[in-house]
Protein backbone atom coordinates (compact mmCIF):
# COMPACT_ATOMS: atom_id res chain seq x y z
CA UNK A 1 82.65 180.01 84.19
CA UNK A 2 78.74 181.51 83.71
CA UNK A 3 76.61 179.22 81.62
CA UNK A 4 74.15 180.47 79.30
CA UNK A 5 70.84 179.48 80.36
CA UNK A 6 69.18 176.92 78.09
CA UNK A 7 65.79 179.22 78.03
CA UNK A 8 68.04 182.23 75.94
CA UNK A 9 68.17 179.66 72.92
CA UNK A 10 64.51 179.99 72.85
CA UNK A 11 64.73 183.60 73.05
CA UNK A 12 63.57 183.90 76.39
CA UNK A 13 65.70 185.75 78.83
CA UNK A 14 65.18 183.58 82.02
CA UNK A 15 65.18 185.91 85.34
CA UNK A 16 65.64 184.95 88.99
CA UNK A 17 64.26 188.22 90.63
CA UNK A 18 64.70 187.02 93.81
CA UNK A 19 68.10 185.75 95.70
CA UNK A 20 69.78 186.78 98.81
CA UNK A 21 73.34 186.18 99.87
CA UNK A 22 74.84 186.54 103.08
CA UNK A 23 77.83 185.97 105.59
CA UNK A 24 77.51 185.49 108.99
CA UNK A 25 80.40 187.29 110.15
CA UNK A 26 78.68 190.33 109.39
CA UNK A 27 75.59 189.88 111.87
CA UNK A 28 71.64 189.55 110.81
CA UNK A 29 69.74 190.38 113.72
CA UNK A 30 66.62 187.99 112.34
CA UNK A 31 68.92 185.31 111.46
CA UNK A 32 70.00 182.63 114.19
CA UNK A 33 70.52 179.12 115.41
CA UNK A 34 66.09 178.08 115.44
CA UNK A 35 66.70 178.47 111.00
CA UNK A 36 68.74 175.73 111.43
CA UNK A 37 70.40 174.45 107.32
CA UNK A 38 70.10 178.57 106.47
CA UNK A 39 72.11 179.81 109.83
CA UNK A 40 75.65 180.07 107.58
CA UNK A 41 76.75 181.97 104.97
CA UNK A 42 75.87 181.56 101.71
CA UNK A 43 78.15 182.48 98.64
CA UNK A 44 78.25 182.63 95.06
CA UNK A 45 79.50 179.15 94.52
CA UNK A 46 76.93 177.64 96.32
CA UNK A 47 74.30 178.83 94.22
CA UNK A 48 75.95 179.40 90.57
CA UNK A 49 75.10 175.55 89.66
CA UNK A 50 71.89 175.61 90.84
CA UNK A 51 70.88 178.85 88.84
CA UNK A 52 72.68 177.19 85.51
CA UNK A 53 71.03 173.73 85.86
CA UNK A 54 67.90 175.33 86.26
CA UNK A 55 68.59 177.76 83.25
CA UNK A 56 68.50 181.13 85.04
CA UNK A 57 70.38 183.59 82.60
CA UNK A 58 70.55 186.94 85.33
CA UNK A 59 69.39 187.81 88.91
CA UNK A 60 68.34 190.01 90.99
CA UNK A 61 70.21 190.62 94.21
CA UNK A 62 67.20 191.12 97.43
CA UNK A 63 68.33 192.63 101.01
CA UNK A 64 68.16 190.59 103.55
CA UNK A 65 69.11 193.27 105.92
CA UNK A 66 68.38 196.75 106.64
CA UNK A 67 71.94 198.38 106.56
CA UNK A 68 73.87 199.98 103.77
CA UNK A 69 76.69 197.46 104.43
CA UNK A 70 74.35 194.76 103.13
CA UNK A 71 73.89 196.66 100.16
CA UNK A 72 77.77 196.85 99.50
CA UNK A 73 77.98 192.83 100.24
CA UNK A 74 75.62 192.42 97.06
CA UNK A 75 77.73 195.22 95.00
CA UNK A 76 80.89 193.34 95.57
CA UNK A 77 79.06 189.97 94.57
CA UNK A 78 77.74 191.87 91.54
CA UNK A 79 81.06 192.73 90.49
CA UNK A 80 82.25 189.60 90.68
CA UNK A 81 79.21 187.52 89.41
CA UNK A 82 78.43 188.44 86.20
CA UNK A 83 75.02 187.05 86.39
CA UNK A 84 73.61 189.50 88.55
CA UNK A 85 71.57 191.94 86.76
CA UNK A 86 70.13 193.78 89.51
CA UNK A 87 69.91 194.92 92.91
CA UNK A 88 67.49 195.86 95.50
CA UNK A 89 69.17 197.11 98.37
CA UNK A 90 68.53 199.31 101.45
CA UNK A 91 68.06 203.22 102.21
CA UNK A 92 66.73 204.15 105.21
CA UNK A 93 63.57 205.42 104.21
CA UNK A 94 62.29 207.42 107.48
CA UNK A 95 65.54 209.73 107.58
CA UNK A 96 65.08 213.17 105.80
CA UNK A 97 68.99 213.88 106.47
CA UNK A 98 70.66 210.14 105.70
CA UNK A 99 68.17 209.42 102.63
CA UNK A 100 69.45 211.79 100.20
CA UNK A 101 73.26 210.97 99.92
CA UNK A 102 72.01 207.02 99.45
CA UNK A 103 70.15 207.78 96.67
CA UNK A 104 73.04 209.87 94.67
CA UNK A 105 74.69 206.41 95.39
CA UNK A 106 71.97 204.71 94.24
CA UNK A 107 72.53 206.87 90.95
CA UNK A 108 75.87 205.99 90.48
CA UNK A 109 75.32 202.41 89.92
CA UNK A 110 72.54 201.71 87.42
CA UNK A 111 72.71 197.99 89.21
CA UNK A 112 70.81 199.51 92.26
CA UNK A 113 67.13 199.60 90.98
CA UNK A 114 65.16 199.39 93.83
CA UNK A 115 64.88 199.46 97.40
CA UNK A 116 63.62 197.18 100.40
CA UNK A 117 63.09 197.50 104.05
CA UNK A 118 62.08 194.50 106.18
CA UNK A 119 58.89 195.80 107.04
CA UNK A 120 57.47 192.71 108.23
CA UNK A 121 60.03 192.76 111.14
CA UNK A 122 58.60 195.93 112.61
CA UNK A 123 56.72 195.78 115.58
CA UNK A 124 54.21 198.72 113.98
CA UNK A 125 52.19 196.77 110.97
CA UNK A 126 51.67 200.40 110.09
CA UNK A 127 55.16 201.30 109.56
CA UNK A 128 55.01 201.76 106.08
CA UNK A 129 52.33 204.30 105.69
CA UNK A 130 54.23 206.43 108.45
CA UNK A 131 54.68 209.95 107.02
CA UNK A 132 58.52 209.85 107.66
CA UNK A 133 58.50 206.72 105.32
CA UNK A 134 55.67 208.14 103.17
CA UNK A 135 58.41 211.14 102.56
CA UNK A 136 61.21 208.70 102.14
CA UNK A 137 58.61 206.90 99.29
CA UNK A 138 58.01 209.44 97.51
CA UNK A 139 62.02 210.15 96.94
CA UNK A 140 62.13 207.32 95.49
CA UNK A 141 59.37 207.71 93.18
CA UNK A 142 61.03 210.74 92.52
CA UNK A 143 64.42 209.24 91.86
CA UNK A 144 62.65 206.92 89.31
CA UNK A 145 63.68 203.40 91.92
CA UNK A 146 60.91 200.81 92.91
CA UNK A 147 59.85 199.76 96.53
CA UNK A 148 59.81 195.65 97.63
CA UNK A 149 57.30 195.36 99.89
CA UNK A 150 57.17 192.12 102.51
CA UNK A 151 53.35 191.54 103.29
CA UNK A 152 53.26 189.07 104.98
CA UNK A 153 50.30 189.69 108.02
CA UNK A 154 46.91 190.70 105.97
CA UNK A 155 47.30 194.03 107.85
CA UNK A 156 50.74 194.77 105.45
CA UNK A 157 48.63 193.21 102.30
CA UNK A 158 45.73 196.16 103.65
CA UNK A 159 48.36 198.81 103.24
CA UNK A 160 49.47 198.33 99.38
CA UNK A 161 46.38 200.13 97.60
CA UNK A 162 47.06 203.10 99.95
CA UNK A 163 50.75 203.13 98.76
CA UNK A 164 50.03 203.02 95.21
CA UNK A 165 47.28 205.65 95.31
CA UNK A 166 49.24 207.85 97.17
CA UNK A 167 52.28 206.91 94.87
CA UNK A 168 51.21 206.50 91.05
CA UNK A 169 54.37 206.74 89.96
CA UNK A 170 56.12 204.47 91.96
CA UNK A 171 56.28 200.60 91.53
CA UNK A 172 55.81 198.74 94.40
CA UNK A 173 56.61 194.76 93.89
CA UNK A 174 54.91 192.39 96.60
CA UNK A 175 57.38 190.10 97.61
CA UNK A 176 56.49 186.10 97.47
CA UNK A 177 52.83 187.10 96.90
CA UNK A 178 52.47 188.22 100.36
CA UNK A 179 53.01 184.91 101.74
CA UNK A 180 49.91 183.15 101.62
CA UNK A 181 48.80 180.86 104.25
CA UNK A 182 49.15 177.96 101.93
CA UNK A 183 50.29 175.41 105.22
CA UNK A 184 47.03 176.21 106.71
CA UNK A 185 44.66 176.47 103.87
CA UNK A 186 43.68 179.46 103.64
CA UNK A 187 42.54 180.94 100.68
CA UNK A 188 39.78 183.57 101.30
CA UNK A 189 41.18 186.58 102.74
CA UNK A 190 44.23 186.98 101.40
CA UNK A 191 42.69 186.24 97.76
CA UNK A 192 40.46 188.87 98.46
CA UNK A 193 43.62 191.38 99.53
CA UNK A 194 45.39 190.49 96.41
CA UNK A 195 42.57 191.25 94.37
CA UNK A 196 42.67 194.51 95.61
CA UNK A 197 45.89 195.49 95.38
CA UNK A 198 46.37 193.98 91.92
CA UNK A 199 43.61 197.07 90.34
CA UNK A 200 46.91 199.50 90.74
CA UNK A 201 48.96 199.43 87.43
CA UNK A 202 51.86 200.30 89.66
CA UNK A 203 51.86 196.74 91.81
CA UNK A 204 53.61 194.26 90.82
CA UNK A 205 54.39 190.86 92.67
CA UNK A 206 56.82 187.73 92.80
CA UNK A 207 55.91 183.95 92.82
CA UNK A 208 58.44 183.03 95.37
CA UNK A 209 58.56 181.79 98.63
CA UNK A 210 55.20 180.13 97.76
CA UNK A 211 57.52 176.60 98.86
CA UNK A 212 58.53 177.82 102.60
CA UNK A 213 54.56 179.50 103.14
CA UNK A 214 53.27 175.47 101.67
CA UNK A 215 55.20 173.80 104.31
CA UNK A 216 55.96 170.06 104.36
CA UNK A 217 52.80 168.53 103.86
CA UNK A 218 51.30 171.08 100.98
CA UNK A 219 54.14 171.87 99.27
CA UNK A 220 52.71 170.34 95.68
CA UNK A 221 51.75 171.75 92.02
CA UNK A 222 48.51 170.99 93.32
CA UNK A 223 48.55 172.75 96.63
CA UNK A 224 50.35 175.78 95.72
CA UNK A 225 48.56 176.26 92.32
CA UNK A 226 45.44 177.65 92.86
CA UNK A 227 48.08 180.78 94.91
CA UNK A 228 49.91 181.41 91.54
CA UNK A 229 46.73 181.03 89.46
CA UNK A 230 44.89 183.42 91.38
CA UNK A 231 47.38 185.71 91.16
CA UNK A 232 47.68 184.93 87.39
CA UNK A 233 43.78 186.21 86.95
CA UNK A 234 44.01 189.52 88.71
CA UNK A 235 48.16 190.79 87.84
CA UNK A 236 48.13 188.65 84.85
CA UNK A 237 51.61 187.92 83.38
CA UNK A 238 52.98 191.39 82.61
CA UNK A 239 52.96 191.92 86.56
CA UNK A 240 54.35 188.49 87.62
CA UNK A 241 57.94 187.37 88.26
CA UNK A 242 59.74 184.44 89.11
CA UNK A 243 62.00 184.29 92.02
CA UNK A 244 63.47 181.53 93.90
CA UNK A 245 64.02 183.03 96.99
CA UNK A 246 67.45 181.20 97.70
CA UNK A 247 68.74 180.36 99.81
CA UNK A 248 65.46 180.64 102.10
CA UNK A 249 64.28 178.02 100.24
CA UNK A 250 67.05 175.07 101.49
CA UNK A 251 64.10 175.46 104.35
CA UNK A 252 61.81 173.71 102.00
CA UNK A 253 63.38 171.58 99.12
CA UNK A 254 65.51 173.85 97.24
CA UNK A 255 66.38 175.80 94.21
CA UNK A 256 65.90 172.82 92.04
CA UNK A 257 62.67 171.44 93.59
CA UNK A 258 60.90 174.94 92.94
CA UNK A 259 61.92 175.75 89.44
CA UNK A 260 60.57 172.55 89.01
CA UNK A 261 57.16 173.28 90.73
CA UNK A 262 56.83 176.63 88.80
CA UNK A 263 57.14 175.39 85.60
CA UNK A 264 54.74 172.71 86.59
CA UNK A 265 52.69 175.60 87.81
CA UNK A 266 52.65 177.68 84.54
CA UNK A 267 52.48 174.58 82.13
CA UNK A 268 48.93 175.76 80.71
CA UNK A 269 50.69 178.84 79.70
CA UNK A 270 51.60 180.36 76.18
CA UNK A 271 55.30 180.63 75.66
CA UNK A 272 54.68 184.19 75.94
CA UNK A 273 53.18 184.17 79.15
CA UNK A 274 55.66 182.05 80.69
CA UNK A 275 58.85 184.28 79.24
CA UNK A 276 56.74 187.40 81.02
CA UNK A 277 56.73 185.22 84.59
CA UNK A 278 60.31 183.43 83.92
CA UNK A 279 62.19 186.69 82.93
CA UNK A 280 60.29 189.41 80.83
CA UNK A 281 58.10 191.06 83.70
CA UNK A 282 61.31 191.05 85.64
CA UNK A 283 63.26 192.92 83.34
CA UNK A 284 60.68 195.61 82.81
CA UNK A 285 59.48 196.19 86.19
CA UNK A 286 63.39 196.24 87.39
CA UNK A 287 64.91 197.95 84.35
CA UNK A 288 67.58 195.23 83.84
CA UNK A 289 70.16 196.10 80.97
CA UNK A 290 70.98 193.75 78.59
CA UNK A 291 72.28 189.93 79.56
CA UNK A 292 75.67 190.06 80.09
């Protein structure tokens, strides 16, 4: 049975915009034996008690591959999991002929509000400004959906004020803050990127998989604040979003272990600006109906 999350008492709708399922049976090329605890499948009952200790209300449901068939795995899970709220799935972006028909599917399901391609897993870091994918974005402005991005080499981070020149109209959402090199400490350049791409109204971004880019030995409130904090100053809350980025994160310590560090995180924060990051910005940006 789905447990309320604690946070709705409070009136805050709490809002995991980031979680990924998968079964192995059905093949991820990027996904083998060196990811060691992560190389099996993951279902809903692995996560469910995690999301209600932690007082997640809904989620959002994040390709983690770029096929149509993993975009039916998270429908079925979404019919069966109450708690899911939203999905952003795949549509092959750079074909004229094959795009259309995916998004009259796309349509059909008001679930399906947004779109990802694993970009970072090209071999061209300029992929995404392509003009086969540049036609490909701008159905999807058209079509009213919003485009995950996955930053995570500065050269991907270089690309996002291009995108949301070129598409006003279309929100882009930079997935886990464009992975920061937190494990090496590095802070200047890719503050300076985010800076950047956070002047475009339409860019959006999600504090998750900040735990996996910290690594063992910096993966602390301490270490990992000054990311979200940064990122705080220049999106502010409005254009923030939690996500826990499960089950990637079993890599670091955890669902648990980073709900924990978040909230830790955004402690000096109003109760308003903390609903925005924990649920509210998640539910505009992604057009989530109401908690079911």
């Amino acid at each position: 049975m789905r447990t309320r999350g604690r946070a709705m008492i409070d009136g805050t709708r709490v809002v995991d915009a980031h979680q990924h399922f998968w079964d192995l049976d059905a093949g991820y090329d990027w996904l083998g034996p060196e990811y060691g605890p992560i190389n099996r499948s993951f279902g809903v009952d692995d996560v469910e008690p995690l999301a209600a200790a932690a007082g997640v209300d809904d989620v959002v449901l994040v390709q983690a591959d770029d096929t149509l068939a993993d975009t039916e795995a998270m429908i079925a899970i979404a019919d069966a999991w109450p708690r899911v709220a939203g999905i952003v799935g795949w549509a092959p972006l750079a074909d004229d002929v094959a795009l259309p028909p995916v998004l009259d599917w796309f349509a059909g399901d008001s679930r399906l509000v947004g779109v990802r391609h694993l970009m970072h897993t090209e071999a061209d870091p300029d992929w995404v400004v392509h003009a086969d994918v540049g036609r490909g974005l701008g159905a999807l402005e058209e079509a009213g959906l919003s485009f995950d991005l996955v930053p995570v080499l500065p050269r991907h981070l270089e690309h996002v004020p291009t995108l949301a020149e070129r598409y006003p109209e279309l929100t882009l959402v930079i997935d886990h803050l464009a992975k920061p090199p937190i494990a090496d400490g590095e802070f200047t350049v890719w503050s300076e990127l985010i800076a950047v791409a956070a002047k475009y109204p339409n860019v959006s971004a999600k504090i998750s998989g900040l735990d996996t880019a910290a690594g063992p030995d910096r993966y602390t409130a301490a270490e990992i604040g000054p990311y979200v904090e940064h990122a705080l100053a220049h999106f502010g809350p409005s254009r923030l979003m939690f996500g826990s980025d499960w089950p990637v994160n079993v890599l670091a310590e955890g669902y648990a272990a980073w709900w924990s560090t978040v909230n830790e995180i955004l402690a000096g924060l109003s109760a308003d600006e903390r609903g925005l990051v924990l649920g509210g910005t998640a539910t505009a940006i992604y057009k989530l109906g109401a908690s079911s």
